[in-house]
Protein backbone atom coordinates (compact mmCIF):
# COMPACT_ATOMS: atom_id res chain seq x y z
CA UNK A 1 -19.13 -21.00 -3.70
CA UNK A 2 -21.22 -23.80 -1.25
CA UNK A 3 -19.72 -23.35 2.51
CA UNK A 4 -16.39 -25.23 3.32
CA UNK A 5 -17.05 -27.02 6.45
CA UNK A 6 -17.57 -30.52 7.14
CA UNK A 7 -20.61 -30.22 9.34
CA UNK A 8 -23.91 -30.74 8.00
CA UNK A 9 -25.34 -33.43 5.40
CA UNK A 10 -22.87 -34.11 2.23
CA UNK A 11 -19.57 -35.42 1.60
CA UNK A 12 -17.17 -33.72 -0.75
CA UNK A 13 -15.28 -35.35 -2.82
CA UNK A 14 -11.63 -34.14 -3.98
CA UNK A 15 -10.25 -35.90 -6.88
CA UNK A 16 -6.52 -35.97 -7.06
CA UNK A 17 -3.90 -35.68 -9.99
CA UNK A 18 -6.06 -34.64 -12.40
CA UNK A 19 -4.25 -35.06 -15.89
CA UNK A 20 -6.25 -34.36 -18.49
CA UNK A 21 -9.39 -32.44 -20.02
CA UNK A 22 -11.76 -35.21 -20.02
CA UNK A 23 -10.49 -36.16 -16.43
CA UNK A 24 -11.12 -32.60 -15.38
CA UNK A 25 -14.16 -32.34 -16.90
CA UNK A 26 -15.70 -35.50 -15.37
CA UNK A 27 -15.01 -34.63 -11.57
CA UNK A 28 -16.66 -31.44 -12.55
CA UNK A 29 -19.86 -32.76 -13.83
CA UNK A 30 -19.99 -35.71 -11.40
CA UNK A 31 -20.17 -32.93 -8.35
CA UNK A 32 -16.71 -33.23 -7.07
CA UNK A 33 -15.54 -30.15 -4.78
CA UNK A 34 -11.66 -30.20 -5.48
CA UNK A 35 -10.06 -30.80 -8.52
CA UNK A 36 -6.60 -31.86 -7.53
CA UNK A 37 -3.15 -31.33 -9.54
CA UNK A 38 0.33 -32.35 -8.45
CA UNK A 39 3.26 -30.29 -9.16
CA UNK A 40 5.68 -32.86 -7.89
CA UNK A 41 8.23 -34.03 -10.76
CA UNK A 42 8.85 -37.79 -8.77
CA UNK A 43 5.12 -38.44 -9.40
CA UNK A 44 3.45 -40.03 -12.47
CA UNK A 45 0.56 -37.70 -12.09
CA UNK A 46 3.18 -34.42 -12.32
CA UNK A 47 2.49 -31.78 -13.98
CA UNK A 48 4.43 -28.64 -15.64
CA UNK A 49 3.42 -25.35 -14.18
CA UNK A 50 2.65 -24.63 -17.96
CA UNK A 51 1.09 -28.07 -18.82
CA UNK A 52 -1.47 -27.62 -15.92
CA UNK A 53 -2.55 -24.11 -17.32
CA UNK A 54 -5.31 -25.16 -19.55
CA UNK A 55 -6.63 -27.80 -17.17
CA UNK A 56 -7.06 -25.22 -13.95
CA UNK A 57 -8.67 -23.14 -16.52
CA UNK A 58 -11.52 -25.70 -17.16
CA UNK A 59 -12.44 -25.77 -13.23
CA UNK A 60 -15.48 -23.65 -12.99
CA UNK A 61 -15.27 -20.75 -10.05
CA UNK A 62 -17.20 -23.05 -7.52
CA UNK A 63 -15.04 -26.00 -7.72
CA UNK A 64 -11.76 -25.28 -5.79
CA UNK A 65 -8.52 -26.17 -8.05
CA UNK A 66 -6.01 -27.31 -5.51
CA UNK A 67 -2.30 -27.24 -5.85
CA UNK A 68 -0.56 -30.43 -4.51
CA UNK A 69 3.03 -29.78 -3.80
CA UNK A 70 5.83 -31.62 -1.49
CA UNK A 71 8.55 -29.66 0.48
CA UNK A 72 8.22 -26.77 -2.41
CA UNK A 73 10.51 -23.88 -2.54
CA UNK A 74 9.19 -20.19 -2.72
CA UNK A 75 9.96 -20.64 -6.53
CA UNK A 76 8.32 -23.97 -7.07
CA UNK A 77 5.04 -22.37 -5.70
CA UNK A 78 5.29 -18.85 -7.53
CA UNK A 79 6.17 -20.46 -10.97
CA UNK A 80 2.60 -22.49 -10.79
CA UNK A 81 0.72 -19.20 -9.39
CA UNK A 82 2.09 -17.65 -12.50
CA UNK A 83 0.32 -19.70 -14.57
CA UNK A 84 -2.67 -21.13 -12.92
CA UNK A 85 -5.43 -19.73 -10.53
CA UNK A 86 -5.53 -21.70 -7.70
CA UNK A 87 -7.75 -21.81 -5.01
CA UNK A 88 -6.16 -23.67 -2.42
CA UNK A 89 -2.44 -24.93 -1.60
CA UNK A 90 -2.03 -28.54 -0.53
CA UNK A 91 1.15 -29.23 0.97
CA UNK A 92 2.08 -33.28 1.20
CA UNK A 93 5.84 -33.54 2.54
CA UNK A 94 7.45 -32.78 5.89
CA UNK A 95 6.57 -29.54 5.84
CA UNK A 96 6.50 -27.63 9.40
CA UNK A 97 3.95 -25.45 11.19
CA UNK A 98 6.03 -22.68 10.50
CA UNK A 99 6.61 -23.82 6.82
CA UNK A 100 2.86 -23.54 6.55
CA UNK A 101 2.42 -20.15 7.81
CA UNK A 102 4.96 -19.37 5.40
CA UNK A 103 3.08 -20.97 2.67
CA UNK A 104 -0.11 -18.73 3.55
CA UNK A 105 1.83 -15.50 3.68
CA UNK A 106 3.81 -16.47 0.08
CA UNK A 107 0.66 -17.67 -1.85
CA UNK A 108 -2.01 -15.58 -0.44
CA UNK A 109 -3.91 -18.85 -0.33
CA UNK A 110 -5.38 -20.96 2.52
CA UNK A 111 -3.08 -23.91 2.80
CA UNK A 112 -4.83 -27.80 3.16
CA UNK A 113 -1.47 -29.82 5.14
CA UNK A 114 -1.26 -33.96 4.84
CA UNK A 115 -1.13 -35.78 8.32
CA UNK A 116 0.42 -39.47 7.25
CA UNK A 117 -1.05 -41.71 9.96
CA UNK A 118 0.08 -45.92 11.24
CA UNK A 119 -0.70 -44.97 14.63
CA UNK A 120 -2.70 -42.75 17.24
CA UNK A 121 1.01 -41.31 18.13
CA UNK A 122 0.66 -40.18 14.24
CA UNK A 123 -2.93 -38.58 15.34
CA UNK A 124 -1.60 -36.81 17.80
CA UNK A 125 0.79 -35.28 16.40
CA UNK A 126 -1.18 -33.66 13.98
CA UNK A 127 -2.45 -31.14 16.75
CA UNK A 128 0.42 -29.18 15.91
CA UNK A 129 -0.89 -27.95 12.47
CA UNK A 130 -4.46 -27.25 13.91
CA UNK A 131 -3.43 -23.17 14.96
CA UNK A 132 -1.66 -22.76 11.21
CA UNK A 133 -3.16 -24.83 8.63
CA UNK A 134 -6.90 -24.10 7.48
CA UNK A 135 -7.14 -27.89 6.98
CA UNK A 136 -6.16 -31.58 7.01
CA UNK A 137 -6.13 -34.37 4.88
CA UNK A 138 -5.52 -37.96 6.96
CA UNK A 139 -3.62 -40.31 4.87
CA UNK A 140 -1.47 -43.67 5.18
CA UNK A 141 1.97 -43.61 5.82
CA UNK A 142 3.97 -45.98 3.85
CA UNK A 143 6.07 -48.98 6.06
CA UNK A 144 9.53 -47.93 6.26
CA UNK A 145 10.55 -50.79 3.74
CA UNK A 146 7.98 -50.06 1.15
CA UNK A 147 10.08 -49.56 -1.99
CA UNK A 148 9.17 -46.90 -4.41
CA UNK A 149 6.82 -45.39 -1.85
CA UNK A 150 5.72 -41.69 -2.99
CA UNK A 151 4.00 -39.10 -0.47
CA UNK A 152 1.26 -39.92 -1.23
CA UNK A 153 -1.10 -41.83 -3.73
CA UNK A 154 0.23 -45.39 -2.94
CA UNK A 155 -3.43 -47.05 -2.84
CA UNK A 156 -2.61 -47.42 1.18
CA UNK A 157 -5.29 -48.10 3.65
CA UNK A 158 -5.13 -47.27 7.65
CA UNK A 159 -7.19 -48.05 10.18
CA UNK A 160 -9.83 -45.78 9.91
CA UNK A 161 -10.94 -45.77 13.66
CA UNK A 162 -8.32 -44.00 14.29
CA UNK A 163 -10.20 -41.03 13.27
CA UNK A 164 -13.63 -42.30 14.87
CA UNK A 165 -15.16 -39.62 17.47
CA UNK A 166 -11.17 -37.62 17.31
CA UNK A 167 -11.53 -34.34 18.32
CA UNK A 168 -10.18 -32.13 15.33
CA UNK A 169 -11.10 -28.61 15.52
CA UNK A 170 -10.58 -27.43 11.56
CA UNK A 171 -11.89 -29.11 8.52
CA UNK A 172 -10.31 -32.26 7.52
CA UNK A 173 -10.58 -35.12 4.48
CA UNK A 174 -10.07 -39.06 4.68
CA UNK A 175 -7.34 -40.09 2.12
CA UNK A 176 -5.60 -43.30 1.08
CA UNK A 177 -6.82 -46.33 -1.09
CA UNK A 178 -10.34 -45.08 -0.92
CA UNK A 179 -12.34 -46.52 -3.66
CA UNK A 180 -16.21 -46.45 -4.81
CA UNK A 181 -15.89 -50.41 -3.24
CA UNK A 182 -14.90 -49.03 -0.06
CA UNK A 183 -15.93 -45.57 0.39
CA UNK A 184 -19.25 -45.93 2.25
CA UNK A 185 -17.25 -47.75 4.70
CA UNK A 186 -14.38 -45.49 5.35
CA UNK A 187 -17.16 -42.94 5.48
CA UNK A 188 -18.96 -45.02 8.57
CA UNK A 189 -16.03 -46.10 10.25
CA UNK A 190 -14.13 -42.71 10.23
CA UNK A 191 -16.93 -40.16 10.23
CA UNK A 192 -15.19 -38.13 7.46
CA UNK A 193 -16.97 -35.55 5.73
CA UNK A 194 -15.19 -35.00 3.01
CA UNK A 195 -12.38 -37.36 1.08
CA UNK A 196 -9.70 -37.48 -1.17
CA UNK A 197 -9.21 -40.17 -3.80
CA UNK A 198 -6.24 -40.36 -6.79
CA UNK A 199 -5.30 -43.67 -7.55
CA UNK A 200 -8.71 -44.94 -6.29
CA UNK A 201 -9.91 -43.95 -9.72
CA UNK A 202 -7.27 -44.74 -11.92
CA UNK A 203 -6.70 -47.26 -15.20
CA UNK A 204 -3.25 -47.48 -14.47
CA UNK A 205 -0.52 -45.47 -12.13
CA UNK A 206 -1.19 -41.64 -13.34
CA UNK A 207 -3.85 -42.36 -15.81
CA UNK A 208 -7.36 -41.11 -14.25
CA UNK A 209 -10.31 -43.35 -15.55
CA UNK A 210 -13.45 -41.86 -16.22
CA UNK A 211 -15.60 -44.43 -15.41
CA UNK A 212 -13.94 -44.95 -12.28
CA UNK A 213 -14.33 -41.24 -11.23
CA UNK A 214 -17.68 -41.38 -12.42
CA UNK A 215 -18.39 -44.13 -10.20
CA UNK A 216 -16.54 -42.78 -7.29
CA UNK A 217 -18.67 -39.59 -7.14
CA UNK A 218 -21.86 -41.72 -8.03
CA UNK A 219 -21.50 -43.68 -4.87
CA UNK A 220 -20.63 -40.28 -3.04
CA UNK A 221 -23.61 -39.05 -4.04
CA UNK A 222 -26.11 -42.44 -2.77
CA UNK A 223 -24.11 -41.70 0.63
CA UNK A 224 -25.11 -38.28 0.72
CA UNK A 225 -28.52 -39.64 -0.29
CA UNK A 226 -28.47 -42.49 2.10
CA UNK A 227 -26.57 -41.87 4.85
């Protein structure tokens, strides 16, 4: 499996809510690093511990299939380690430091926790996770009046200098409304080396396209390329 870091040349791609075969098998082949499910029943891109069984199975041993939860239980994690191998827990609620060190000890797993940023008061209080959680993804968090608003995957932008020259000491991924328009410039402006994109490449809310994931790790690819 390629190093996990986000030093060096490259930018890895995780696609998110992964819900079906074809969907699976095109992040694959178009070089993506994380194949993404959600085990979060609110969400149109939910799946079944049982559903998602054949569709972990497809990811190949050096793509990482990554388990997107929010606020789980002991039980909600267990019954999808039951059925499918994951390779990396992504928690997405309000889950504490201490809820992610529980997370780690429960699943065996390293665990990947969601900062939901507006502000730099946001940014800094993501230092709290850097001693417990192996990494972090940056997304938007939704205005307080937002109706229908999910954790995540609400095609919401921040400001991405918020995260230009920040000192984070463990991995981390750029999230929220990315899209091949507007990657190479989230890239720029935020110096991410790795991101996470869901309804980015999407026909409709839950429905991955594969042209759009195609062309989402196509343009990842001229980046790394052409920095």
């Amino acid at each position: 499996m390629p190093p996990d870091t986000n030093s060096g040349a490259g930018i890895e791609v995780k696609i998110c809510g992964l819900d079906r075969a074809e969907a699976v098998d095109a992040a694959v082949a178009g070089g993506a690093r994380y194949a993404g499910f959600v085990f979060y029943p609110p969400s149109p891109r939910n799946l079944s511990a049982g559903a998602a069984k054949d569709l972990t199975r497809r990811v190949p041993a050096y793509v990482v299939a990554v388990g997107l939860f929010v606020d789980p239980t002991d039980e909600d994690i267990k019954r999808v380690l039951d059925h499918n191998d994951l390779g990396l827990i992504q928690l997405h609620g309000a889950e504490t430091p201490e809820r992610v060190q529980d997370v780690k000890r429960l699943s065996g797993l390293d665990v990947m926790k969601v900062v939901k940023l507006a502000g730099r008061q946001d940014l800094k209080a993501a230092g709290r996770y850097f001693k417990t959680a192996n990494k972090l993804i940056f997304d938007a968090k939704p205005p307080a009046d937002m109706a229908g608003a999910l954790p995540g995957g609400n095609a919401l932008k921040f400001d991405w200098q918020l995260l230009s020259g920040a000192k984070i000491p463990i991995p981390w991924m750029l999230a929220g409304g990315l899209t091949a328009e507007n990657l190479r410039e989230a890239v720029a402006i935020s110096g991410a080396r790795a991101v996470d994109v869901s309804s980015g490449v999407e026909s409709s809310p839950g429905v991955k396209s594969i042209t759009k994931i195609n062309e989402f790790l196509s343009t990842a690819q001229k980046i790394r390329d052409n920095p």
